[in-house]
C-alpha atoms as a PDB file:
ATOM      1  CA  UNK A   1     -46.706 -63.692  58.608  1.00  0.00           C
ATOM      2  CA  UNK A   2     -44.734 -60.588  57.214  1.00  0.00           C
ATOM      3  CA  UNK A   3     -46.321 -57.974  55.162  1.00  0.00           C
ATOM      4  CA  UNK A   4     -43.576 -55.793  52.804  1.00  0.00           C
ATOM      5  CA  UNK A   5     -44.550 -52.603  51.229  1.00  0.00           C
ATOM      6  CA  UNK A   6     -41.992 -51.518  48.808  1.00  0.00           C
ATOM      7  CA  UNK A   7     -41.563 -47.686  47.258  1.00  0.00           C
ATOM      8  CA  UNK A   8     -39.586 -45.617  45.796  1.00  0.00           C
ATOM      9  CA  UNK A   9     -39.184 -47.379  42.150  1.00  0.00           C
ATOM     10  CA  UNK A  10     -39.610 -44.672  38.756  1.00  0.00           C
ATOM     11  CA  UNK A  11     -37.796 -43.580  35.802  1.00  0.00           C
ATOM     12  CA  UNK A  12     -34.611 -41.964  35.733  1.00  0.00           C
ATOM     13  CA  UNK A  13     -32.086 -40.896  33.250  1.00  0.00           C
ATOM     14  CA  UNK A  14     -28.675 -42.537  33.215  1.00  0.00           C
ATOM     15  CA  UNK A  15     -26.488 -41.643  35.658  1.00  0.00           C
ATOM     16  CA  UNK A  16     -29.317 -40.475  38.174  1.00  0.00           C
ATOM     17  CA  UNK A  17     -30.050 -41.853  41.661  1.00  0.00           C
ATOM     18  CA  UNK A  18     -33.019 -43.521  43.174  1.00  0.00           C
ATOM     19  CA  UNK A  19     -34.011 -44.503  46.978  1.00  0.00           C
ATOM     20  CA  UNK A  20     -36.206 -47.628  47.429  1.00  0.00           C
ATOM     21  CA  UNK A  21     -37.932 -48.067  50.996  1.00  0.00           C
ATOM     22  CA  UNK A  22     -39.532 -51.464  52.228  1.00  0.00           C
ATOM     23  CA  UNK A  23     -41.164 -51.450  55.193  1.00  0.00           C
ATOM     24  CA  UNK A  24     -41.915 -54.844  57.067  1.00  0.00           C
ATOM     25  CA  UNK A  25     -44.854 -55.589  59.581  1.00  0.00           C
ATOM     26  CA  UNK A  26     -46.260 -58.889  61.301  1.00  0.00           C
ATOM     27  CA  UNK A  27     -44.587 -61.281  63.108  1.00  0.00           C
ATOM     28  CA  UNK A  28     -40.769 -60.171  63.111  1.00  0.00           C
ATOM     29  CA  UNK A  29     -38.158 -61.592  64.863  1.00  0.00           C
ATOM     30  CA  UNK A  30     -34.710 -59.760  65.653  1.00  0.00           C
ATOM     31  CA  UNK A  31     -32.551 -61.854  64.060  1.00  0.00           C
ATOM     32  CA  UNK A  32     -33.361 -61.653  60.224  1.00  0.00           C
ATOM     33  CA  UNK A  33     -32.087 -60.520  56.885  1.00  0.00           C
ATOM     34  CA  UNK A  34     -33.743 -57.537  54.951  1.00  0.00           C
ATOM     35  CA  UNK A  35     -32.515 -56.924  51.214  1.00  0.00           C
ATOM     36  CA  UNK A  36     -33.538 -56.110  47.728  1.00  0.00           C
ATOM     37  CA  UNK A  37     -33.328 -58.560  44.711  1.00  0.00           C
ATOM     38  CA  UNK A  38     -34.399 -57.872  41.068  1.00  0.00           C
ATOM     39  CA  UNK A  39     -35.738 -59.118  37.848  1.00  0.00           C
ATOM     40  CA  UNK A  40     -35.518 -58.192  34.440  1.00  0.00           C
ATOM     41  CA  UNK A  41     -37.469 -59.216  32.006  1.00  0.00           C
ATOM     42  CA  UNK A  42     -36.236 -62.603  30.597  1.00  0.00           C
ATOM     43  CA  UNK A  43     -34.060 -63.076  33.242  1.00  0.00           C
ATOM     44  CA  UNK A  44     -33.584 -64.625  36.470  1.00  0.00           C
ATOM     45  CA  UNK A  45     -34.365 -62.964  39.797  1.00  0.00           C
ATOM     46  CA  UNK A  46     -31.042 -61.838  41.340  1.00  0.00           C
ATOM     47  CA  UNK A  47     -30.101 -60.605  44.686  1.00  0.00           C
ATOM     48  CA  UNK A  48     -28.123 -56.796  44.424  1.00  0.00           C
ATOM     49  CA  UNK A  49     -27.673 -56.181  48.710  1.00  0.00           C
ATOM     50  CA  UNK A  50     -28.758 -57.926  51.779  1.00  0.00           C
ATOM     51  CA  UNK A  51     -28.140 -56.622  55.418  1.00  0.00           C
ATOM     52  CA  UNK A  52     -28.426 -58.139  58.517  1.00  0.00           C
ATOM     53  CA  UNK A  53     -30.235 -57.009  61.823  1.00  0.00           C
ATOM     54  CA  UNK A  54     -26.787 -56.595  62.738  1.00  0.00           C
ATOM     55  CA  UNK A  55     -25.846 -53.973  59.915  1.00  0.00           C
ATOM     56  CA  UNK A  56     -23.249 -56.141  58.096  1.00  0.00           C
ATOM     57  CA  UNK A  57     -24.125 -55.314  54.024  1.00  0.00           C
ATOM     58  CA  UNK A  58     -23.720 -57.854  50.997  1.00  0.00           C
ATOM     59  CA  UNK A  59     -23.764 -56.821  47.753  1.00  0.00           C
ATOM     60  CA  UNK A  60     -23.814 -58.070  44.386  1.00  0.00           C
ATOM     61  CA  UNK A  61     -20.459 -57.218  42.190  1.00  0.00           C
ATOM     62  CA  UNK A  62     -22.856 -54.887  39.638  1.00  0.00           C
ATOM     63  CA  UNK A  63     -23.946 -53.160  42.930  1.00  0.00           C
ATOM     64  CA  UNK A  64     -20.603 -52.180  44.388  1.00  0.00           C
ATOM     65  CA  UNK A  65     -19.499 -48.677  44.720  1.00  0.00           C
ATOM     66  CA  UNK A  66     -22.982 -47.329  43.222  1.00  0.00           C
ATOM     67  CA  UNK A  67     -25.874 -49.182  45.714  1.00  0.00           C
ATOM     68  CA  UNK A  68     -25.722 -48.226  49.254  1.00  0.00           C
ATOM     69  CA  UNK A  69     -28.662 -50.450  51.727  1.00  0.00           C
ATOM     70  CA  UNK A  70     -29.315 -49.238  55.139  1.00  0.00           C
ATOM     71  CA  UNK A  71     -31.746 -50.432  57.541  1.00  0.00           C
ATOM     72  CA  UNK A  72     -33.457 -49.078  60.651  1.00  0.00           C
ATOM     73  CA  UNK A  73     -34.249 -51.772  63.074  1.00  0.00           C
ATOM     74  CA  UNK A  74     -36.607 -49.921  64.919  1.00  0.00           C
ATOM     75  CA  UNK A  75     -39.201 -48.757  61.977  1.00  0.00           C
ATOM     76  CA  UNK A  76     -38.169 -52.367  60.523  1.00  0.00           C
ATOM     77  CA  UNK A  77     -37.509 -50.809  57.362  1.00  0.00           C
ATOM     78  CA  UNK A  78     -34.703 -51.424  54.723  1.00  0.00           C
ATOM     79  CA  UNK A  79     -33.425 -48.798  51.813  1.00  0.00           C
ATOM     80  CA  UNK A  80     -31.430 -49.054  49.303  1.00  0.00           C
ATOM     81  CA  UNK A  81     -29.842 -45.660  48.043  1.00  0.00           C
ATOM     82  CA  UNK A  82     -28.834 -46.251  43.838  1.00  0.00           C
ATOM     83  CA  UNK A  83     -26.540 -43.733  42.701  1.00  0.00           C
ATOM     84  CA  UNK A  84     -25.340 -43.490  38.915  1.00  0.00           C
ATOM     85  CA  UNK A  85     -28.305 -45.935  37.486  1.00  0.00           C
ATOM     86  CA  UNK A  86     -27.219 -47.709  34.067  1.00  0.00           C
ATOM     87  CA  UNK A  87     -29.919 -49.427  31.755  1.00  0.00           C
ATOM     88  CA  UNK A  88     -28.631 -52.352  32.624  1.00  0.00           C
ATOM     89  CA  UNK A  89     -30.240 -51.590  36.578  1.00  0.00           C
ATOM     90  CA  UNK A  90     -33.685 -51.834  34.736  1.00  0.00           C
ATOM     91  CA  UNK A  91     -35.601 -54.289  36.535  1.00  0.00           C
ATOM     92  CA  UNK A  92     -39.130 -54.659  38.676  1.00  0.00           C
ATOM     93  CA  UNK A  93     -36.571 -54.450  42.494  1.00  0.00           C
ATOM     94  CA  UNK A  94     -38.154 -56.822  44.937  1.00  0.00           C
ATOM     95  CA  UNK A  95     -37.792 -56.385  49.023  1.00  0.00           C
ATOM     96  CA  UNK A  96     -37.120 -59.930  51.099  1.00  0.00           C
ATOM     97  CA  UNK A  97     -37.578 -60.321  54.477  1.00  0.00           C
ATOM     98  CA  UNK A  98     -35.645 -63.732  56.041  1.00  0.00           C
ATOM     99  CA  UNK A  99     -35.667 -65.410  59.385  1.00  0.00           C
ATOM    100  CA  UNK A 100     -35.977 -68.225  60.883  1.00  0.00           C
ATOM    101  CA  UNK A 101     -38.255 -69.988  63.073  1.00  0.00           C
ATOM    102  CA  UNK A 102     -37.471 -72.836  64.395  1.00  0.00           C
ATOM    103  CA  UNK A 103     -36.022 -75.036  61.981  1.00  0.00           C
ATOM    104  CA  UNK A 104     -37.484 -73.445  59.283  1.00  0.00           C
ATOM    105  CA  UNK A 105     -36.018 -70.231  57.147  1.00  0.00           C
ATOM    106  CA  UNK A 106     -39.234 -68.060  56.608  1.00  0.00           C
ATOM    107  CA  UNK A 107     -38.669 -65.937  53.197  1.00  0.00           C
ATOM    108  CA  UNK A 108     -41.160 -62.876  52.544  1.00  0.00           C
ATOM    109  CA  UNK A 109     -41.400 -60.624  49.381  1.00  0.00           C
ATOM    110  CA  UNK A 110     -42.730 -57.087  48.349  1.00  0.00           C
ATOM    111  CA  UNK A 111     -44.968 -56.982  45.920  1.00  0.00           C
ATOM    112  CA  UNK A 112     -41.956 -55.445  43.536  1.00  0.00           C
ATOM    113  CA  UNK A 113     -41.429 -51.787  42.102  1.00  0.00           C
ATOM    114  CA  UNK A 114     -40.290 -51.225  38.763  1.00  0.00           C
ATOM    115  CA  UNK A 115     -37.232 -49.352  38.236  1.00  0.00           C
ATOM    116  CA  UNK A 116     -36.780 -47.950  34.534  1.00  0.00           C
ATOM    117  CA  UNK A 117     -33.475 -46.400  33.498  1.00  0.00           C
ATOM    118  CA  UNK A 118     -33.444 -44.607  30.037  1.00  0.00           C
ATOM    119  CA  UNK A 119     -29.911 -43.854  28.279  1.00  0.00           C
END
């Protein structure tokens, strides 16, 4: 089992930045994916940036150029730096932690931090 605490969420004004932290503990294993997905209301969750244990970042098109996620291995603990929030980043921001064991892909989430953006 993997426990996520998330932090970091609040309200901003447009245009202003925000750094989320998750931190994971249990049972990790090397290889995995960390990375932060969100929901807004009415809508489907969606994934914004994922990185690998081995640093490589993917992020969503609405991310690029303005989201930045890091990770430190040893602390297990992924961030994701937002720079010139919009409304339209307004969403509850969710960390995931993925591996696999065996056969099976193991998927853990945060308990979600709400990120409000006011124009």
């Amino acid at each position: 089992q993997v426990l996520l605490v998330e932090s970091g969420g609040g309200l901003v004004q447009a245009g202003g930045s925000l750094r989320l932290s998750c931190a994971a503990s249990g049972r990790i294993f090397s290889i995995n994916f960390m990375g932060w997905y969100r929901q807004a209301p009415g809508k489907q969750r969606e994934s914004v940036a994922v990185m690998a244990n081995t640093g490589i970042p993917t992020y969503a098109s609405s991310a690029k150029g303005r989201f930045t996620i890091s990770r430190d291995n040893a602390k297990n603990t992924v961030y994701l730096q937002m720079n010139n929030l919009k409304p339209e980043d307004t969403a509850v921001y969710y960390c995931n932690h993925l591996q696999r064991d065996g056969n099976n892909d193991d998927s853990y989430w945060g308990q979600g931090t709400q990120v409000t953006v006011s124009s």
